[in-house]
Protein backbone atom coordinates (compact mmCIF):
# COMPACT_ATOMS: atom_id res chain seq x y z
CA UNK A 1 0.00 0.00 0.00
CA UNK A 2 1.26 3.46 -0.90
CA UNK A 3 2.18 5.89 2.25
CA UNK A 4 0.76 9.13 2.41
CA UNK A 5 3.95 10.78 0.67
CA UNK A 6 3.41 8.88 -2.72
CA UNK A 7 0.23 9.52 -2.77
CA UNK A 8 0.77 13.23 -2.25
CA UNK A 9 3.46 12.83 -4.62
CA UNK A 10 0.81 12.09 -7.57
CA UNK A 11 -1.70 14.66 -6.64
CA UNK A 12 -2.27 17.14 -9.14
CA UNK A 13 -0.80 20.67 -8.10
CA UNK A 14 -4.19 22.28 -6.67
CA UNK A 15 -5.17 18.95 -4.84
CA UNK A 16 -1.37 19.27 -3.25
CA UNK A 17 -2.47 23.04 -2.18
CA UNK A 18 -5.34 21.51 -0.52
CA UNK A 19 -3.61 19.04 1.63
CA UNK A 20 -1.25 21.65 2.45
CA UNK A 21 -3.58 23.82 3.78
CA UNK A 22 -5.57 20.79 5.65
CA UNK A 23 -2.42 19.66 6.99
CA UNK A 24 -1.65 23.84 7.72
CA UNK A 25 -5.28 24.03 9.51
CA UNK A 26 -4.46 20.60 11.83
CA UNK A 27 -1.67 21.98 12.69
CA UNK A 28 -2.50 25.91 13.82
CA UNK A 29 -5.58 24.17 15.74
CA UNK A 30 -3.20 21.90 17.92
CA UNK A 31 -0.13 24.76 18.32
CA UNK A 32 -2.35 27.97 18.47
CA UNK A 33 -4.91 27.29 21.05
CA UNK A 34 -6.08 28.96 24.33
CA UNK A 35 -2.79 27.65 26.14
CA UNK A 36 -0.70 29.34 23.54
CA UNK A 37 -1.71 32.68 23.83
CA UNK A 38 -1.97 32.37 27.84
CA UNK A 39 1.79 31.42 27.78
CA UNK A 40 2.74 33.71 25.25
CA UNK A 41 1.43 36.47 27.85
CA UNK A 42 3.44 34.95 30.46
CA UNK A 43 7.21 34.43 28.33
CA UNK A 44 6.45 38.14 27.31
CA UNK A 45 6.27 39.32 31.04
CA UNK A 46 8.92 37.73 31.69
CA UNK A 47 11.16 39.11 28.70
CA UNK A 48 12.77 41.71 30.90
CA UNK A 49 12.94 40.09 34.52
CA UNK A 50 15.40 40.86 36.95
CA UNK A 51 18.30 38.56 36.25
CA UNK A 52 18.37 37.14 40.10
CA UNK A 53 14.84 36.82 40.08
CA UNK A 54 14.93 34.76 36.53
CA UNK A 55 17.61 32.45 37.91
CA UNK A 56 15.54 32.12 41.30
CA UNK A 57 12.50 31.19 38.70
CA UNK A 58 14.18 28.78 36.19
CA UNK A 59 15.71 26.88 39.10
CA UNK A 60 12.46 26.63 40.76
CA UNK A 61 10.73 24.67 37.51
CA UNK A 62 14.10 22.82 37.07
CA UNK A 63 14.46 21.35 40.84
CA UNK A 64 10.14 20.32 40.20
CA UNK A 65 11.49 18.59 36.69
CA UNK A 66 13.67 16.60 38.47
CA UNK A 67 11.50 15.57 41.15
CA UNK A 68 8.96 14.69 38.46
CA UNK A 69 12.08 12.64 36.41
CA UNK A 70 13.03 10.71 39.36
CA UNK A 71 9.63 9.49 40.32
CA UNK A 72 7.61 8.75 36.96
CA UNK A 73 10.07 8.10 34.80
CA UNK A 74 11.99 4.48 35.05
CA UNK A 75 15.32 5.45 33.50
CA UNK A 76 15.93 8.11 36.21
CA UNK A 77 13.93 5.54 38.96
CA UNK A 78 16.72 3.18 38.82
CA UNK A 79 19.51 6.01 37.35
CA UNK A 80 19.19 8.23 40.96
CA UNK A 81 19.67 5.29 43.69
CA UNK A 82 23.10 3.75 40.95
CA UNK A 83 24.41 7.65 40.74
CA UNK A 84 23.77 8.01 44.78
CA UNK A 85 21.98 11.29 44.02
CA UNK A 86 19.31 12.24 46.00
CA UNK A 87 16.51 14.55 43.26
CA UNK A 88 15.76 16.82 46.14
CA UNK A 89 19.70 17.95 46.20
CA UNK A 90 19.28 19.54 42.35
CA UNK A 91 18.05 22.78 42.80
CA UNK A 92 19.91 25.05 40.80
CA UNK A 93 21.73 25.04 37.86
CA UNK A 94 24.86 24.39 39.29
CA UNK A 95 23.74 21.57 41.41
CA UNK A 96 23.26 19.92 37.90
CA UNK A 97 26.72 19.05 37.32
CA UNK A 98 26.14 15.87 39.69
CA UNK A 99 24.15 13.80 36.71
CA UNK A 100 26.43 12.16 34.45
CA UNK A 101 25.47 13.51 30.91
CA UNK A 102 23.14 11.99 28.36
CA UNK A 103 24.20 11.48 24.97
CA UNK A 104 21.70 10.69 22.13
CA UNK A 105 23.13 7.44 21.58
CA UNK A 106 22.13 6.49 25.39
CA UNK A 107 18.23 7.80 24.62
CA UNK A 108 18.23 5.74 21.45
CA UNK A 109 18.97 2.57 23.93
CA UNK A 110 16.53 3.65 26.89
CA UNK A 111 13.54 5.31 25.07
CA UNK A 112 11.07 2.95 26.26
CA UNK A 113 12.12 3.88 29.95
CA UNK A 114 12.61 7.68 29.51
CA UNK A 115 8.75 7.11 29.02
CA UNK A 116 6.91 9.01 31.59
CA UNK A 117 4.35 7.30 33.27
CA UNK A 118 2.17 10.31 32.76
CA UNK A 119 1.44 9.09 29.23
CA UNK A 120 -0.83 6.89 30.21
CA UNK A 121 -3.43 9.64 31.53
CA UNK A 122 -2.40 12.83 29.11
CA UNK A 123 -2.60 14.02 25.54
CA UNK A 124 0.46 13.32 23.87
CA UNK A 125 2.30 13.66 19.98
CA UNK A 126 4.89 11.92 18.28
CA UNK A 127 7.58 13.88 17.50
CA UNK A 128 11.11 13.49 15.56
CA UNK A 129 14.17 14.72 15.09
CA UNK A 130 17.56 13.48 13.40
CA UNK A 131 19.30 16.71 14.82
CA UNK A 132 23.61 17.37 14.20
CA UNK A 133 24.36 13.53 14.25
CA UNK A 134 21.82 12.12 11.81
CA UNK A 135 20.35 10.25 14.28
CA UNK A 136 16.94 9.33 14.21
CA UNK A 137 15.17 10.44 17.38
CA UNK A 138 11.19 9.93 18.05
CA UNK A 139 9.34 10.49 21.24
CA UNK A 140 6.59 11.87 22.90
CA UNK A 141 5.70 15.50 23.78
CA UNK A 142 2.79 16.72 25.68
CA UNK A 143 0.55 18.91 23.66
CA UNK A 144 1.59 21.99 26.21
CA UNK A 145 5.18 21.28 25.25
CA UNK A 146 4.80 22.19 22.15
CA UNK A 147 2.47 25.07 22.98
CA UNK A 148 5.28 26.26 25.31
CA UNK A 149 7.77 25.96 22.71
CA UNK A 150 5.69 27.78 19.96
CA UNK A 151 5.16 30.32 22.33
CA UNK A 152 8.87 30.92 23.18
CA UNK A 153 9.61 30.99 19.48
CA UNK A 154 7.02 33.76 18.84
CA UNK A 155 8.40 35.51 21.83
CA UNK A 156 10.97 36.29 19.64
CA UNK A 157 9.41 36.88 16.54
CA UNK A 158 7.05 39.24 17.87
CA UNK A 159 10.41 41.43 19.54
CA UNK A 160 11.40 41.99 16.03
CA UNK A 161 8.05 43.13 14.94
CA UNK A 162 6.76 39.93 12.94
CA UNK A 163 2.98 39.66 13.67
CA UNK A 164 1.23 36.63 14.76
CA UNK A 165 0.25 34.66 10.88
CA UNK A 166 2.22 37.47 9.10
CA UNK A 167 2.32 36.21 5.84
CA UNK A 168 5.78 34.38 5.20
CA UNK A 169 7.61 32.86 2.42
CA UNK A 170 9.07 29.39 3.58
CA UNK A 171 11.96 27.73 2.31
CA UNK A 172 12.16 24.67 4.25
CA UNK A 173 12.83 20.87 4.35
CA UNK A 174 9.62 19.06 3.64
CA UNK A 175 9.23 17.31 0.24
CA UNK A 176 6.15 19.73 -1.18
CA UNK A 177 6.74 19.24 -4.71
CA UNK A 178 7.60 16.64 -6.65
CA UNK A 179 11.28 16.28 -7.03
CA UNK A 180 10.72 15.50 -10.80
CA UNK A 181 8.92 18.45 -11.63
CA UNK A 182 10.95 20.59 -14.24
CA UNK A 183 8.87 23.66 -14.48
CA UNK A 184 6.92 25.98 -11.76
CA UNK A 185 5.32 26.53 -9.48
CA UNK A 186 8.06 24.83 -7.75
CA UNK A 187 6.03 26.07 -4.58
CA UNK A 188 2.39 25.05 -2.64
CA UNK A 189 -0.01 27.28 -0.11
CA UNK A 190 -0.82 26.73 3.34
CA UNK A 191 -3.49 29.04 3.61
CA UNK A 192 -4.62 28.76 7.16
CA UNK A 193 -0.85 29.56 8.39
CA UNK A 194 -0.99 32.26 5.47
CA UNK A 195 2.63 30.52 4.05
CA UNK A 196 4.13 30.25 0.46
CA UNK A 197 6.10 26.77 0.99
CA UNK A 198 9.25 26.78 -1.41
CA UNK A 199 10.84 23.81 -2.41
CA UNK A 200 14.15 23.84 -1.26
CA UNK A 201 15.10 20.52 -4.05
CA UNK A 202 14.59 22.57 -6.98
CA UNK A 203 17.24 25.21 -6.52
CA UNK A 204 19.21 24.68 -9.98
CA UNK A 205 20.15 28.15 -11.34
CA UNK A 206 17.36 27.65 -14.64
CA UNK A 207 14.69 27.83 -11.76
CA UNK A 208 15.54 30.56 -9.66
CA UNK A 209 14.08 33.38 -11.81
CA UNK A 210 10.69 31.62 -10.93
CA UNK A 211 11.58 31.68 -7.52
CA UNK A 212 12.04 35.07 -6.97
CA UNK A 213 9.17 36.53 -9.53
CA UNK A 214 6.71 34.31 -7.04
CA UNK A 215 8.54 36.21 -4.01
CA UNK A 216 8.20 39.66 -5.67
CA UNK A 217 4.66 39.35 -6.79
CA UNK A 218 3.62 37.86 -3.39
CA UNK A 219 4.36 41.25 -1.65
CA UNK A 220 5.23 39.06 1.64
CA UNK A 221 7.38 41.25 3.81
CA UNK A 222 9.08 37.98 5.88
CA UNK A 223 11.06 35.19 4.63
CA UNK A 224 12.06 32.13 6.93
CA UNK A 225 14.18 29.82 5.97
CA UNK A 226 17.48 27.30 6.28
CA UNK A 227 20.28 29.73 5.48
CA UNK A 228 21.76 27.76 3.05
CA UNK A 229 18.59 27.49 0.99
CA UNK A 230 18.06 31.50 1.32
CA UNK A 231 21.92 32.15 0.61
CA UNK A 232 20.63 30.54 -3.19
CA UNK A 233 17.78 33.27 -3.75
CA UNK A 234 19.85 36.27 -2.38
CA UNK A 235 23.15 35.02 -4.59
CA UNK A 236 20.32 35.14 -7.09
CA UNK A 237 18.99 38.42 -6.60
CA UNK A 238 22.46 40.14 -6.35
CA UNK A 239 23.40 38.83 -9.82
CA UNK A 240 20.40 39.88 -11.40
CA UNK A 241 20.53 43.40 -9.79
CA UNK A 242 17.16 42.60 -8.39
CA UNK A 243 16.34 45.17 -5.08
CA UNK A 244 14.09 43.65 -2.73
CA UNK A 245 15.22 45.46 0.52
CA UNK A 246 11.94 47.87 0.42
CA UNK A 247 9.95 44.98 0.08
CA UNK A 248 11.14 42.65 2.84
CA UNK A 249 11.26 43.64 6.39
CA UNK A 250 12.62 40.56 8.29
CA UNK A 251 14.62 37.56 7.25
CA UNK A 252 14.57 34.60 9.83
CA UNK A 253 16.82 31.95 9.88
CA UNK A 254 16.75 28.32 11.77
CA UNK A 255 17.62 24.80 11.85
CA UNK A 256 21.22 25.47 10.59
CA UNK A 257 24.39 27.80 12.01
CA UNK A 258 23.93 30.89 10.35
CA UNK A 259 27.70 31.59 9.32
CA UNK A 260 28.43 35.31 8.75
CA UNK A 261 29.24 35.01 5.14
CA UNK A 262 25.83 34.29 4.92
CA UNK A 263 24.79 36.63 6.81
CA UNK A 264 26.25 39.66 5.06
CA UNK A 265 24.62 37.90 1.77
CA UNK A 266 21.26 38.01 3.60
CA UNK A 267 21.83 41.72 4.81
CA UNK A 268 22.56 42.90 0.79
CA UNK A 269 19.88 40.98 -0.77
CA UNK A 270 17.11 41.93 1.63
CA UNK A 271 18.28 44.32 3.87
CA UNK A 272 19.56 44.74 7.11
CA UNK A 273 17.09 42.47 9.35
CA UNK A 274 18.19 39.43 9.31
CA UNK A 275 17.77 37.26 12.82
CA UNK A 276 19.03 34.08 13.68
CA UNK A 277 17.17 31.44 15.94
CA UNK A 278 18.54 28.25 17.88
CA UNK A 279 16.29 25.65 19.06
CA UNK A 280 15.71 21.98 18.96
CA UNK A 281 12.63 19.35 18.99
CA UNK A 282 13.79 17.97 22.13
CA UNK A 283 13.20 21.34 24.11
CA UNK A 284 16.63 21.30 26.21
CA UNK A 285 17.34 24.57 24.89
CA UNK A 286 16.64 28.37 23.18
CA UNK A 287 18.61 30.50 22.15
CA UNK A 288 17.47 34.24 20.15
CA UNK A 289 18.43 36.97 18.51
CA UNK A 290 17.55 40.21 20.11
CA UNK A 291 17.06 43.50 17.89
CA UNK A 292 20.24 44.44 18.80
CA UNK A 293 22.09 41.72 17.01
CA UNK A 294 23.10 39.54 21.11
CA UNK A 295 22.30 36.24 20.94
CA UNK A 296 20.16 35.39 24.05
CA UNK A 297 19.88 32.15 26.28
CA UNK A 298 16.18 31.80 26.81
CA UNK A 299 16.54 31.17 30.37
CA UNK A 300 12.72 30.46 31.01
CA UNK A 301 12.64 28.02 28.70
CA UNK A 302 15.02 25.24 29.69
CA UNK A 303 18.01 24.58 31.68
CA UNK A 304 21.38 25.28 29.45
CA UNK A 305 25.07 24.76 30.51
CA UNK A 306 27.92 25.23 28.98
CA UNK A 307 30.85 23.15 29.20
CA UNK A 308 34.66 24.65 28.52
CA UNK A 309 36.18 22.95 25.85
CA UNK A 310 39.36 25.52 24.98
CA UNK A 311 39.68 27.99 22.35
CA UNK A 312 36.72 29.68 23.78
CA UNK A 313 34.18 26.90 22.88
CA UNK A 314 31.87 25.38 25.54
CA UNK A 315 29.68 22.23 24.44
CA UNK A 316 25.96 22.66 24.83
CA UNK A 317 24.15 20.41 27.40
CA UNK A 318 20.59 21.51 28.33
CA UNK A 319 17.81 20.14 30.30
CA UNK A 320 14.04 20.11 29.28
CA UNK A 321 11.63 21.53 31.98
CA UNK A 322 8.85 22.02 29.64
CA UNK A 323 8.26 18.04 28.59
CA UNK A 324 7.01 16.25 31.15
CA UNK A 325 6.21 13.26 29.02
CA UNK A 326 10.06 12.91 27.73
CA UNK A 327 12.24 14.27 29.96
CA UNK A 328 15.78 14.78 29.16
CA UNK A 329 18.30 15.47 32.26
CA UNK A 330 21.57 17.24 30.78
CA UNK A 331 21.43 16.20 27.19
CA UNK A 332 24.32 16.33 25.18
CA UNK A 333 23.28 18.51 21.95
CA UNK A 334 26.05 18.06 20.17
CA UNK A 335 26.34 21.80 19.58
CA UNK A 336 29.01 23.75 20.43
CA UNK A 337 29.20 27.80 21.13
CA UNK A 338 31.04 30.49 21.35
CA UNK A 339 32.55 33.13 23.39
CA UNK A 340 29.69 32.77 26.28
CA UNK A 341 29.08 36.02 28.20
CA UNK A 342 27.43 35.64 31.85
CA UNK A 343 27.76 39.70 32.39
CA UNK A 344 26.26 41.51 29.14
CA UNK A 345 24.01 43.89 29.46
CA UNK A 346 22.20 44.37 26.44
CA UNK A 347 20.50 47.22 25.00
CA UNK A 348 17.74 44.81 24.56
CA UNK A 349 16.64 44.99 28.63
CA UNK A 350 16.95 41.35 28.30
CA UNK A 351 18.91 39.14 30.96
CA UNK A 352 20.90 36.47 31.21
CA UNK A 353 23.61 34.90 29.30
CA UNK A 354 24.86 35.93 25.85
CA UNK A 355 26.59 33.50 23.07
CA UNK A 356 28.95 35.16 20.34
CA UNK A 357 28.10 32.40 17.67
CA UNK A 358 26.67 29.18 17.83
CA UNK A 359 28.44 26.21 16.00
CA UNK A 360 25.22 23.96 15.85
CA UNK A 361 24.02 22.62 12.15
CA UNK A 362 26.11 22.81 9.30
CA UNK A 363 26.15 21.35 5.93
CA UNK A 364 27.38 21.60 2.34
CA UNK A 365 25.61 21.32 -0.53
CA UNK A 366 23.90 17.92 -2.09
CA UNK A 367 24.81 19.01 -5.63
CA UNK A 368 22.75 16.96 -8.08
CA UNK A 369 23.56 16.44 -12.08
CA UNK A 370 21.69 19.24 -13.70
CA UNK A 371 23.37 21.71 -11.00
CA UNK A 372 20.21 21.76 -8.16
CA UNK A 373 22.31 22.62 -4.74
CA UNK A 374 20.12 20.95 -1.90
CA UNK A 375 20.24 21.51 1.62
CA UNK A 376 19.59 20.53 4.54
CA UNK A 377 19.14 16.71 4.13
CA UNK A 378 18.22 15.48 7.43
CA UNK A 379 14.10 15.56 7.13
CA UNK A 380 15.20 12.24 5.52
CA UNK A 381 16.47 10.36 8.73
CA UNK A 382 13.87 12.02 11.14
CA UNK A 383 12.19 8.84 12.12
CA UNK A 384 15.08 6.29 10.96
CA UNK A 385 15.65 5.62 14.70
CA UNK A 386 17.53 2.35 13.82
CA UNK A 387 20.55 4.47 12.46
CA UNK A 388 22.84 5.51 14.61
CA UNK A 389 24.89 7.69 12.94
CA UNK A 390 24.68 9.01 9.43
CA UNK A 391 26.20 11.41 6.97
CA UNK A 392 25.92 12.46 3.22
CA UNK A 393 29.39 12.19 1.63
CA UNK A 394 30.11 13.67 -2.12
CA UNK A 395 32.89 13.84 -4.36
CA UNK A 396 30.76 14.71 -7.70
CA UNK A 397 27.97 15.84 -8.81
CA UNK A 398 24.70 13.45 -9.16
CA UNK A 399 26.32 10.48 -6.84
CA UNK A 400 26.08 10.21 -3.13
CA UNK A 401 27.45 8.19 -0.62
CA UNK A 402 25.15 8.03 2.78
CA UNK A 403 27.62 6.58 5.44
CA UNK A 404 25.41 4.90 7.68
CA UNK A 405 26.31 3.21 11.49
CA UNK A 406 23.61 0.39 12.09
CA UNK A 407 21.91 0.26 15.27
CA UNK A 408 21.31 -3.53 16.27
CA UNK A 409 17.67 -3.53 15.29
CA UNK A 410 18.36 -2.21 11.68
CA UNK A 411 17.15 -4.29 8.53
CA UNK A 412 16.40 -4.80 5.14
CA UNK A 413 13.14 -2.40 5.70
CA UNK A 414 15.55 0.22 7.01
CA UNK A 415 17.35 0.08 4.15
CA UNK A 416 14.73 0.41 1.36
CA UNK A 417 12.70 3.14 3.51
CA UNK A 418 16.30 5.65 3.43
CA UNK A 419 16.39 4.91 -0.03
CA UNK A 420 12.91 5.84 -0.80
CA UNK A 421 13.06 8.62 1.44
CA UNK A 422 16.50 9.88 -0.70
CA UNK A 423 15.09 9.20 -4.15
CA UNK A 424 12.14 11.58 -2.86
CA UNK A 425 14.68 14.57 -2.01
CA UNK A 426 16.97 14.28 -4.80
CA UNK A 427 15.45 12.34 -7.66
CA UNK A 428 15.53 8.79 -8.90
CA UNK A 429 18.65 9.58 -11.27
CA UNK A 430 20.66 10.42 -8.63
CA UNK A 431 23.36 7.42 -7.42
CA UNK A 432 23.04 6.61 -4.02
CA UNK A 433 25.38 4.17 -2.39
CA UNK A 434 25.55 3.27 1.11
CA UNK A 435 28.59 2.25 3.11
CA UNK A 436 28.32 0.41 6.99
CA UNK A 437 30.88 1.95 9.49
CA UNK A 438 31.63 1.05 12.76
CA UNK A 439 32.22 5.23 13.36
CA UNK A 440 32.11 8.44 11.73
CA UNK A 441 34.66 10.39 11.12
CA UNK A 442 34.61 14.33 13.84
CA UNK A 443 35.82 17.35 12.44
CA UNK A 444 38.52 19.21 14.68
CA UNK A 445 36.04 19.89 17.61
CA UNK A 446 34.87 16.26 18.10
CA UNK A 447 31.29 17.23 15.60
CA UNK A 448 29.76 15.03 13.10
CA UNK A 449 28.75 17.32 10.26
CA UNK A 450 25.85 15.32 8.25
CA UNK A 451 26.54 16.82 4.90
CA UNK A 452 30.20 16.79 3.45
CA UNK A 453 31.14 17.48 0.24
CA UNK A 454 34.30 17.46 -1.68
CA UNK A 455 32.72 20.09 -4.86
CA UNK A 456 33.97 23.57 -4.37
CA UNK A 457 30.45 24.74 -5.25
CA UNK A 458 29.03 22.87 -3.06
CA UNK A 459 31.12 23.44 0.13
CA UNK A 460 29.99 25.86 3.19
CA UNK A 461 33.05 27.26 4.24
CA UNK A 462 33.15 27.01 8.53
């Protein structure tokens, strides 16, 4: 039987609108309910809290996290009495630092037990994430998570003037259009969310006058996006001598590092606004962009240390306080940052700690035969939870190597779904081989990048 992405796959254009905008609809009615708004009131009251008083506040919810780990959850049930740690000794941050750390690998192994019991008796969602590693992650998040986390996102948004379902061109991951389609609209409508939804694995150079004659005529004002998919359209509009800072007033960026090359390609094409955002589907930790350019540890949100690595890196661990259903006690992110800053005081009236630059997601190019660069490849191994480890090796155009390490429960139906799940992204005449490792190989400061390439016009220069 056909899944639901084939059969998307062969809907004619309108009928793939439609979905869209069902799918759009299900999805504003679940994220944007009562709850939302309420806590969207509360993380804006708390934007400009006393710094003493938003420590005192975000230890409070973290030392009732832990209490709430140690007694529904089996993992930490039989983790607390083996470490010797009494819960009721974690109050603060600091007091933290007594929990070994968890690594991804270690939540892959123990998912069933980092299970809340509380799932039994409350609304809860699947959700995924393959995150830096590749890894395929899926769990469960109370629907109040995810409200909380929507609302701490639009915190942000909202400081930078973007209004709640301002219409916003979206250059994302999903798999909207075919990947065989040759001519436009290489783009589909979620009405509801009031969203133009961009293909990001049609980007070959013949297409991207279509691109940005849809962006122009749309008169939308906000663009979010991966970076490296909006680095394509503003190298685009610079060639062309096409001026679209009047037109667009903010540029978001998220689920990659936005690297300051691309940022000073953002600022020409569209202007000076352009924002980053740090966040991940696990909920351990937030970090955003204030209008005055600091990069802001959402200390309401989650629990976030930093661990000194030299060089003036520190490793991100973070706690989730916000997901009762999954909870995650210091979880290695696999992120790194820079130049961390307990002492700034921003012009922003914001407190807490500042990061210089964040070293979290980032990827070359997929570059495929007829010269489409595609990004951000990782949508593909969201709920491949019996991979380990993976990354997307090149060396030329139109062939790719996926370097896969096998978790014990992997199989021939593994296999056949990542190559499905490929041919969707890049097209059925692209070579795909796969090669079994034991390990991956870490770039200088111990990451796994997901996407390496060996084409000079496909690299991202770190």
């Amino acid at each position: 039987m056909a899944d639901l992405q084939t059969v998307y796959s062969r809907l004619p254009a309108f009928l793939q609108n439609a979905a869209c905008s069902i799918k759009g609809w299900q999805i504003n009615r679940r994220r944007y309910n009562r709850r939302f708004y309420e806590l969207l009131d509360q993380y804006t009251a708390r934007e400009n809290m006393p710094e003493a008083d938003l420590a005192k506040w975000r230890d409070l919810q973290l030392h009732r996290f832990v209490l709430h780990a140690a007694s529904t959850v089996p993992y930490y049930r039989r983790k607390f009495p083996e470490w010797g740690i009494d819960p009721n000794d974690i109050r603060t941050l600091d007091d933290l630092s007594k929990i070994p750390v968890l690594t991804k690998a270690e939540v892959q192994d123990h998912l069933t037990d980092l299970r809340s019991d509380i799932c039994r008796s409350m609304p809860t969602m699947p959700v995924g994430t393959s995150g830096t590693t590749g890894t395929g992650l899926l769990f469960e998040a109370t629907l109040e998570s995810q409200s909380r986390q929507w609302a701490v996102w639009w915190r942000y948004r909202l400081s930078h003037g973007i209004e709640l379902f301002e219409p916003c061109a979206v250059f994302g991951g999903q798999s909207i259009v075919p990947v065989g389609r040759n001519k436009p609209p290489f783009w589909r409508y979620n009405q509801p969310a009031r969203q133009i939804l961009f293909s990001g694995y049609h980007l070959r150079p013949e297409n991207l006058a279509a691109y940005v004659d849809r962006i122009v005529h749309s008169g939308v004002r906000w663009i979010h996006g991966y970076p490296s998919h909006l680095a394509i359209i503003a190298s685009c509009l610079l060639e062309n001598g096409i001026d679209l800072t009047e037109q667009i007033q903010h540029v978001t960026t998220g689920a990659e590092s936005l690297l300051a090359a691309q940022r000073d390609l953002l600022k020409q094409a569209f202007g000076g606004n352009v924002r980053e955002h740090y966040g991940l589907a696990e909920g351990v930790a937030n970090i955003s962009e204030c209008p005055h350019g600091n990069l802001h540890v959402d200390e309401d949100f989650s629990a976030v240390e930093f661990q000194p690595r030299g060089n003036d890196l520190f490793k991100l661990v973070g706690t989730n306080f916000t997901n009762p259903a999954f909870p995650l006690l210091r979880y290695d992110t696999g992120d790194v940052v820079r130049c961390v800053d307990d002492g700034t005081v921003c012009g922003c009236g914001r407190r807490g700690r500042v990061v210089g630059s964040i070293d979290g997601r980032i990827e070359d190019y997929i570059l495929l035969a007829d010269g489409t660069r595609v990004g951000r490849m990782d949508h593909i191994l969201k709920k491949m939870t019996h991979i380990r480890e993976a990354q997307f090796y090149q060396r030329e155009p139109g062939k790719i190597q996926i370097r896969i390490v096998r978790r014990p429960e992997y199989s021939p139906a593994d296999e056949k779904r990542l190559l499905d799940q490929t041919a969707l992204r890049v097209g059925s005449d692209t070579e795909v081989t796969l090669e079994y490792r034991d390990r991956l190989p870490r770039t200088s400061r111990g990451k796994l990048r997901l996407v390496v390439s060996e084409i000079d016009d496909a690299r991202i220069d770190v």
